[in-house]
Protein backbone atom coordinates (compact mmCIF):
# COMPACT_ATOMS: atom_id res chain seq x y z
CA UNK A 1 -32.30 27.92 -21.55
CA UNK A 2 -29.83 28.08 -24.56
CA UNK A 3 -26.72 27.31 -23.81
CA UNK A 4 -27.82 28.01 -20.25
CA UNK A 5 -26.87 24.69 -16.67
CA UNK A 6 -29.68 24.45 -14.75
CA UNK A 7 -28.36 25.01 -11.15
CA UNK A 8 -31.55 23.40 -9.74
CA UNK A 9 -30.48 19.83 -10.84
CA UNK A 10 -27.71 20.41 -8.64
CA UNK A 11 -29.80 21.51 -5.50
CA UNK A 12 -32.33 18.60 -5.94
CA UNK A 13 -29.51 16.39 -6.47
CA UNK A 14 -27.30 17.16 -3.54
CA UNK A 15 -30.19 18.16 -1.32
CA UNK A 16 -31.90 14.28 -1.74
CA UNK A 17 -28.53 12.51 -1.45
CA UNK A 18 -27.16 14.50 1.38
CA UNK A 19 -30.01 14.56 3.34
CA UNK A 20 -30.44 10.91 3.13
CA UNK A 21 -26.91 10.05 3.90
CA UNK A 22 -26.61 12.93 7.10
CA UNK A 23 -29.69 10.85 8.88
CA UNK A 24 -27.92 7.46 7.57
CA UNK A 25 -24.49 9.04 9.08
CA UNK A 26 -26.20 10.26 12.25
CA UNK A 27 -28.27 6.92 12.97
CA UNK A 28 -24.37 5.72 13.01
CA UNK A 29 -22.69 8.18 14.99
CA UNK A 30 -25.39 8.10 17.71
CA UNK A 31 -24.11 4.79 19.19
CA UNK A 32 -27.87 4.35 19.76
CA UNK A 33 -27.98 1.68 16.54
CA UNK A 34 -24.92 -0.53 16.72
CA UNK A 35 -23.31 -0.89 13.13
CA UNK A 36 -23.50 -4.70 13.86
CA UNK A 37 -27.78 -4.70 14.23
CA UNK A 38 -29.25 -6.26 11.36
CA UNK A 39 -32.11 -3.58 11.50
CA UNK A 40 -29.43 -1.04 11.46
CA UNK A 41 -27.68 -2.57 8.43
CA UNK A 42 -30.63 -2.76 6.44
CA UNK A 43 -32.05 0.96 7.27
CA UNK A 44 -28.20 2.03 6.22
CA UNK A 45 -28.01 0.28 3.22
CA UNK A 46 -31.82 1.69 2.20
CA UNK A 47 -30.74 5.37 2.58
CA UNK A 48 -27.30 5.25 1.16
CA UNK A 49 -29.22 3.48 -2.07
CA UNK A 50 -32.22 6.04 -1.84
CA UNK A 51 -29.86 8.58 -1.28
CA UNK A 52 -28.24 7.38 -4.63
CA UNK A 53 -31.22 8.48 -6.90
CA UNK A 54 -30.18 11.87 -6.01
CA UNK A 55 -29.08 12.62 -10.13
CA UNK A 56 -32.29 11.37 -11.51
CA UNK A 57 -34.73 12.79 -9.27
CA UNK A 58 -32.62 16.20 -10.16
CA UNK A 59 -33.13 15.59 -13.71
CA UNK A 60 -36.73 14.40 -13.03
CA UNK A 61 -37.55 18.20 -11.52
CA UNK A 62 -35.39 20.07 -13.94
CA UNK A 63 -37.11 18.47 -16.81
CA UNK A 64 -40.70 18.89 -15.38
CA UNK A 65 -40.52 22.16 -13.80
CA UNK A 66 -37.77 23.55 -17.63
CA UNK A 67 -40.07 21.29 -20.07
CA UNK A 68 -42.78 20.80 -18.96
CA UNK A 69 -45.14 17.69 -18.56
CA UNK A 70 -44.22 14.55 -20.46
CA UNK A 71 -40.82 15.35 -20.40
CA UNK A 72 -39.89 12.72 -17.99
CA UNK A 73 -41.21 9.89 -20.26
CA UNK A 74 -39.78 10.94 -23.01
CA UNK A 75 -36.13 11.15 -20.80
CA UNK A 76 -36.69 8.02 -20.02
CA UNK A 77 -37.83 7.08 -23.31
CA UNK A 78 -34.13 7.36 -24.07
CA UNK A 79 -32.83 4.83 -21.85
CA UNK A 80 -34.54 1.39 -23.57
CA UNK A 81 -31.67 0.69 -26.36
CA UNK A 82 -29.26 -2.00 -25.31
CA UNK A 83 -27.66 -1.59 -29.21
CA UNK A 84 -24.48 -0.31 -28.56
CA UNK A 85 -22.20 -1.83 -30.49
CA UNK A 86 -20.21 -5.02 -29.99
CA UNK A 87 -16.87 -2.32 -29.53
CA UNK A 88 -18.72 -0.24 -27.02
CA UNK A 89 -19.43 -4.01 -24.99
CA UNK A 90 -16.16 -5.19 -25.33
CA UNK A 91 -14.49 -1.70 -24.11
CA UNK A 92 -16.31 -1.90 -21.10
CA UNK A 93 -15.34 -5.25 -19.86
CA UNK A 94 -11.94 -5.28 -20.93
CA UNK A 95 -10.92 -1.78 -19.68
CA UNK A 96 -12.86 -2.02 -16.63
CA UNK A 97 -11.83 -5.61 -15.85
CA UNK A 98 -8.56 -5.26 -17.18
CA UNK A 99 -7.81 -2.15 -15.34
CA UNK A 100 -8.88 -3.70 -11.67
CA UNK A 101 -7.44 -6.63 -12.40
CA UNK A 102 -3.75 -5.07 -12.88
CA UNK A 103 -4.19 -3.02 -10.06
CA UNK A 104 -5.24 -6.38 -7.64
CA UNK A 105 -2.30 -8.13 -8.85
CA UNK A 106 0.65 -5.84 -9.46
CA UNK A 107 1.53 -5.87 -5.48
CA UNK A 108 1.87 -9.67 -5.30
CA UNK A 109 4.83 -8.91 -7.46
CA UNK A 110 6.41 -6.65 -4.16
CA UNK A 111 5.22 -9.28 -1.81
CA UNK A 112 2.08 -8.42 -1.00
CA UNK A 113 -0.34 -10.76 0.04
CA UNK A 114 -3.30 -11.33 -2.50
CA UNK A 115 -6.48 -9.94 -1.45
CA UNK A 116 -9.44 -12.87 -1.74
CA UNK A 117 -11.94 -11.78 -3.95
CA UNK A 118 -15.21 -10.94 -2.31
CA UNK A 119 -17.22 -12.96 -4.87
CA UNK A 120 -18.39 -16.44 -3.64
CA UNK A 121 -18.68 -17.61 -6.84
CA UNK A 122 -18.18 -16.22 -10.60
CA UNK A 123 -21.73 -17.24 -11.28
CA UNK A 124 -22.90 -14.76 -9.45
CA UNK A 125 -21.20 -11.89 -11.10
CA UNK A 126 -24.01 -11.54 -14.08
CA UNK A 127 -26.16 -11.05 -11.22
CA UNK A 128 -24.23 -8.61 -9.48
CA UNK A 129 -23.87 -6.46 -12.75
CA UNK A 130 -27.34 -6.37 -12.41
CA UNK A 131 -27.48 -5.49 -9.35
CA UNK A 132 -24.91 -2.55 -9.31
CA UNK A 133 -26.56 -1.45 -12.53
CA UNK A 134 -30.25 -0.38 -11.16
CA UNK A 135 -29.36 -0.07 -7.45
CA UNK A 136 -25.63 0.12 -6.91
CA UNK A 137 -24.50 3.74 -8.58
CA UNK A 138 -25.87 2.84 -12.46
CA UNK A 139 -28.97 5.13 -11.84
CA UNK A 140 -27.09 8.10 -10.80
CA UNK A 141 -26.17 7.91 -14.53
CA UNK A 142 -30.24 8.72 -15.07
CA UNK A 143 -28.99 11.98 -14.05
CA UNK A 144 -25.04 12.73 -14.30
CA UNK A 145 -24.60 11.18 -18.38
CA UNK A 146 -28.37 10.82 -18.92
CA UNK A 147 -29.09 14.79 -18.26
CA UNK A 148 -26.48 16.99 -17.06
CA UNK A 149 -23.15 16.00 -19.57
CA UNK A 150 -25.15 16.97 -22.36
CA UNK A 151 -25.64 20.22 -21.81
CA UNK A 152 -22.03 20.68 -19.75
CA UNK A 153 -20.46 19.06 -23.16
CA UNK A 154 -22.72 21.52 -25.44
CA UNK A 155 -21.21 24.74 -23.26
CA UNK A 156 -17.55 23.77 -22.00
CA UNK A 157 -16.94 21.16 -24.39
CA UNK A 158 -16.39 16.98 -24.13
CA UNK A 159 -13.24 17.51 -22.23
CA UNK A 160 -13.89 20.54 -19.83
CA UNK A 161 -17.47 19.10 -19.62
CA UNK A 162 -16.63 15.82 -17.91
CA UNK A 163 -13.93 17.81 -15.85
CA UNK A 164 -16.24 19.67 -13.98
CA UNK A 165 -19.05 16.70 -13.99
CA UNK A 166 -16.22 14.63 -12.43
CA UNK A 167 -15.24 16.91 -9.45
CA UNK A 168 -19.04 17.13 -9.08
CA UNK A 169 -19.20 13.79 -8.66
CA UNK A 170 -16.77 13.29 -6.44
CA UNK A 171 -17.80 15.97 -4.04
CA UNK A 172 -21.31 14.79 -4.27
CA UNK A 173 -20.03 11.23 -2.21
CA UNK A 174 -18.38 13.22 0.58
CA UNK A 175 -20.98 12.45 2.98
CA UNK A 176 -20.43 8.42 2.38
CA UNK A 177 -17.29 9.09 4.26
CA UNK A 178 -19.54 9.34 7.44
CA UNK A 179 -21.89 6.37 6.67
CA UNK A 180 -20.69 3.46 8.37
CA UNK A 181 -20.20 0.81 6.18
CA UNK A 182 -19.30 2.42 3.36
CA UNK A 183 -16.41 1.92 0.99
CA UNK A 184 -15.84 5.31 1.07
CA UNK A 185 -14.64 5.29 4.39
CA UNK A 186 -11.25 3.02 3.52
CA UNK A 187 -10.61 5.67 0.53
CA UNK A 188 -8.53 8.77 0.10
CA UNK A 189 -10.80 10.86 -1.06
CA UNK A 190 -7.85 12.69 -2.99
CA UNK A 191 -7.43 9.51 -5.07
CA UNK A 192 -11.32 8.86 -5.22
CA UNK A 193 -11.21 12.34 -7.15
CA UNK A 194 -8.67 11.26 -9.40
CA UNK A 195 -11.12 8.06 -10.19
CA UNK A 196 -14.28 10.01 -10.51
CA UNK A 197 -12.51 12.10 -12.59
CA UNK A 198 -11.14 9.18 -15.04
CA UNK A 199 -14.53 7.67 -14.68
CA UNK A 200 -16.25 10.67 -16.18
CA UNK A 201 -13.93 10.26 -19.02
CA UNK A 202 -14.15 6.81 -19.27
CA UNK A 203 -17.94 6.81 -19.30
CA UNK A 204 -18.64 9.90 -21.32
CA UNK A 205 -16.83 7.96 -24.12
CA UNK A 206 -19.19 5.47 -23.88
CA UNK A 207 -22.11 7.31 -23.75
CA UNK A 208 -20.58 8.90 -27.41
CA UNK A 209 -18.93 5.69 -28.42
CA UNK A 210 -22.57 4.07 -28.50
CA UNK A 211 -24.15 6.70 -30.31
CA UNK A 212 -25.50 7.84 -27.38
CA UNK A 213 -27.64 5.76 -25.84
CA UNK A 214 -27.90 6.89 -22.34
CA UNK A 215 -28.37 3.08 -21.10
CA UNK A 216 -24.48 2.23 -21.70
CA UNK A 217 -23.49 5.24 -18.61
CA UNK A 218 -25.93 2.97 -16.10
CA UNK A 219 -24.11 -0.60 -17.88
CA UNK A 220 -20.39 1.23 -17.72
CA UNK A 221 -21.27 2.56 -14.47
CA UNK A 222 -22.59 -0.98 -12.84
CA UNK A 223 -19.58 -2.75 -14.54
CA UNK A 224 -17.40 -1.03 -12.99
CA UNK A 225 -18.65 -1.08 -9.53
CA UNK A 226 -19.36 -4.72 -10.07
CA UNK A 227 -15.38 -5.65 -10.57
CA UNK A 228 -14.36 -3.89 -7.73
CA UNK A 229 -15.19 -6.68 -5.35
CA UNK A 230 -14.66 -9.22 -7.67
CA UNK A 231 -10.91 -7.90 -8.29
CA UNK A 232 -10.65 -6.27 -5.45
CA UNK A 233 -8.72 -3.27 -5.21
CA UNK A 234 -9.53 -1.97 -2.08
CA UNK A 235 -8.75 -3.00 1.45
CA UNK A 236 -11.50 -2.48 4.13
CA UNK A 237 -9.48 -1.53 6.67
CA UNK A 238 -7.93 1.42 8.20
CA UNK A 239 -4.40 3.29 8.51
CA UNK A 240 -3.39 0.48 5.67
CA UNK A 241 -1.80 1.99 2.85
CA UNK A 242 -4.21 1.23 -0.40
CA UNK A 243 -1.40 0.45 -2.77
CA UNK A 244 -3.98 -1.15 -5.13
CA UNK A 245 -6.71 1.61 -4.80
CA UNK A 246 -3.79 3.90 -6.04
CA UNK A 247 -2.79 2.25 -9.09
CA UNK A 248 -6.50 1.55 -10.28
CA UNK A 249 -7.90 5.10 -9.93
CA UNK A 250 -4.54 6.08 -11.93
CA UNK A 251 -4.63 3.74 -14.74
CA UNK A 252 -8.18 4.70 -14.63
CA UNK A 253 -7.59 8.37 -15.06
CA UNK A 254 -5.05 8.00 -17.76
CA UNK A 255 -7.34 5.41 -19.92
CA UNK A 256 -9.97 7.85 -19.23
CA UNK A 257 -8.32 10.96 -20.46
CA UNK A 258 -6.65 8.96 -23.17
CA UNK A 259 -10.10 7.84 -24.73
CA UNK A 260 -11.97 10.78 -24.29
CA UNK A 261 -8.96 13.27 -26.16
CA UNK A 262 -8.87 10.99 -28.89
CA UNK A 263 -12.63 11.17 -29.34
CA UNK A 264 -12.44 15.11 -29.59
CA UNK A 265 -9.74 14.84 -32.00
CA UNK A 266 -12.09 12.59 -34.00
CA UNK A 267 -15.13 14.70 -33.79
CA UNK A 268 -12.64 17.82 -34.72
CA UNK A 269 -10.95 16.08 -37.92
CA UNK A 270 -14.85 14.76 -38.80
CA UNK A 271 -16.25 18.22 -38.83
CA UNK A 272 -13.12 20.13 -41.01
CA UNK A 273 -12.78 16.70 -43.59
C-alpha cells in the first residue's frame, strides 16, 4: 500500500452518505411527509447526521479490511489529545470568528440590513461547539484529516493534497442540495467549492500546526460550523443574492491558501537548514 489511496474509503464514504441523504431527499420530494411535520423534521435531521459519518465509517473499513484487526482502536487512539498549543487555539477562533464576522458586517456598510444572529443567547455557543463538533460535520474529520490527508499529503504533497481532498469534499455534499432543510440549499455550490476548498487549507494547517493531533480537524471543523449561525453569513432564503456567503468563503480561501503555502515553505527551509 506504499505510497498507494485506497479508493475503497471513497466508495464506503460516498456510498453511506449518499444513500442516507437520497432516502432523506426522497422522504422530501414525495410530498407524502410535509417539511413542516415534526416526525419528518426529526427523521431528516437523523439521516443527514448519520449520513455525515460517511468519512469515518470509510476509514473504519479501509483500516480493518488494509490493517487488519485492532486497527480501528488504535485510529482512534489518535484522537484523545486536546494539547495543541495555545497558537493552534487561538488561530482557530480568531480566523474562524474573525473571518465570519467581516463577512456578516461588511454589507451594513452598502446598506444592507443586518442579519440577526441565530443564537438566542452567547451562552449557548460553548454548547453549540460541542455540538457541531461530534454531530454537526467535526466527525467527518474521523475520516477526511484523521485518515485520508495523510496519505494524499505523503503522495501529492500538503498543497496538491488538500486540493483534491477539498473538491472531494465539496462534491461529497451535493446531495444536501436536495434535503430539505438544509443549508446547502440557499448556497452556490460554486462558492461552497471555493469554501471547502479554503477549509481544507485552513484545517490541514491545523492538523500540522498542532503537531498533528487529529482531534484539532473535528475542533476546527465544529468551530467553524458553530460561527456560522452565530455570525451569520448566510441568508435562508431563495433567489437572494448571498453577498455575505461570497465574501466569507473568499476570505476563507485566501487565509486558507495563505497559511497552508507558508507552512510548506517552512517544512522546505526546515529540511535543507
Amino acid at each position: 500500500m506504499e505510497n498507494k489511496i485506497p479508493i475503497r474509503f471513497f466508495v464506503v464514504t460516498f456510498l453511506w452518505s449518499w444513500v442516507c441523504w437520497a432516502v432523506a431527499s426522497l422522504l422530501g420530494g414525495t410530498g407524502v411527509i410535509s417539511e413542516n411535520n415534526l416526525n419528518f423534521a426529526a427523521l431528516n435531521f437523523s439521516l443527514v447526521v448519520i449520513g455525515a459519518f460517511g468519512p469515518a465509517v470509510g476509514a473504519f473499513v479501509s483500516l480493518r479490511t488494509i490493517n487488519g484487526k485492532g486497527s480501528i482502536k488504535k485510529h482512534l487512539k489518535l484522537f484523545l489529545s486536546l494539547n495543541f498549543g495555545w497558537k493552534v487555539w487561538l488561530a482557530i477562533f480568531l480566523v474562524l470568528g474573525f473571518s465570519s464576522f467581516i463577512a456578516w458586517i461588511i454589507p451594513e456598510l452598502f446598506g444592507e440590513d443586518r442579519l440577526p444572529s441565530h443564537m438566542p443567547s452567547i451562552y449557548i455557543f460553548p454548547l453549540y461547539i460541542l455540538l457541531m463538533v461530534f454531530l454537526g460535520g467535526g466527525q467527518e474529520e474521523v475520516g477526511w484529516r484523521g485518515y485520508i490527508l495523510p496519505l494524499l499529503e505523503k503522495k501529492y504533497g500538503l498543497i496538491i493534497g488538500s486540493l483534491i481532498l477539498g473538491i472531494i469534499w465539496a462534491i461529497w455534499h451535493i446531495p444536501l442540495w436536495f434535503v430539505p432543510g438544509t443549508t446547502q440549499a440557499y448556497m452556490n455550490f460554486f462558492v461552497f467549492t471555493l469554501m471547502a476548498i479554503g477549509y481544507s487549507y485552513f484545517f490541514s494547517w491545523v492538523i500540522k500546526a498542532s503537531g498533528n493531533r487529529p482531534l484539532s480537524g473535528l475542533v476546527v471543523h465544529g468551530t467553524a460550523n458553530a460561527f456560522m449561525p452565530f455570525f451569520p453569513v448566510l441568508i435562508l432564503a431563495n433567489d437572494v443574492t448571498q453577498i455575505r456567503f461570497w465574501i466569507y468563503a473568499i476570505l476563507i480561501l485566501i487565509i486558507g491558501v495563505i497559511v497552508v503555502v507558508l507552512r510548506t515553505y517552512k517544512n522546505r527551509k526546515d529540511i535543507t537548514q
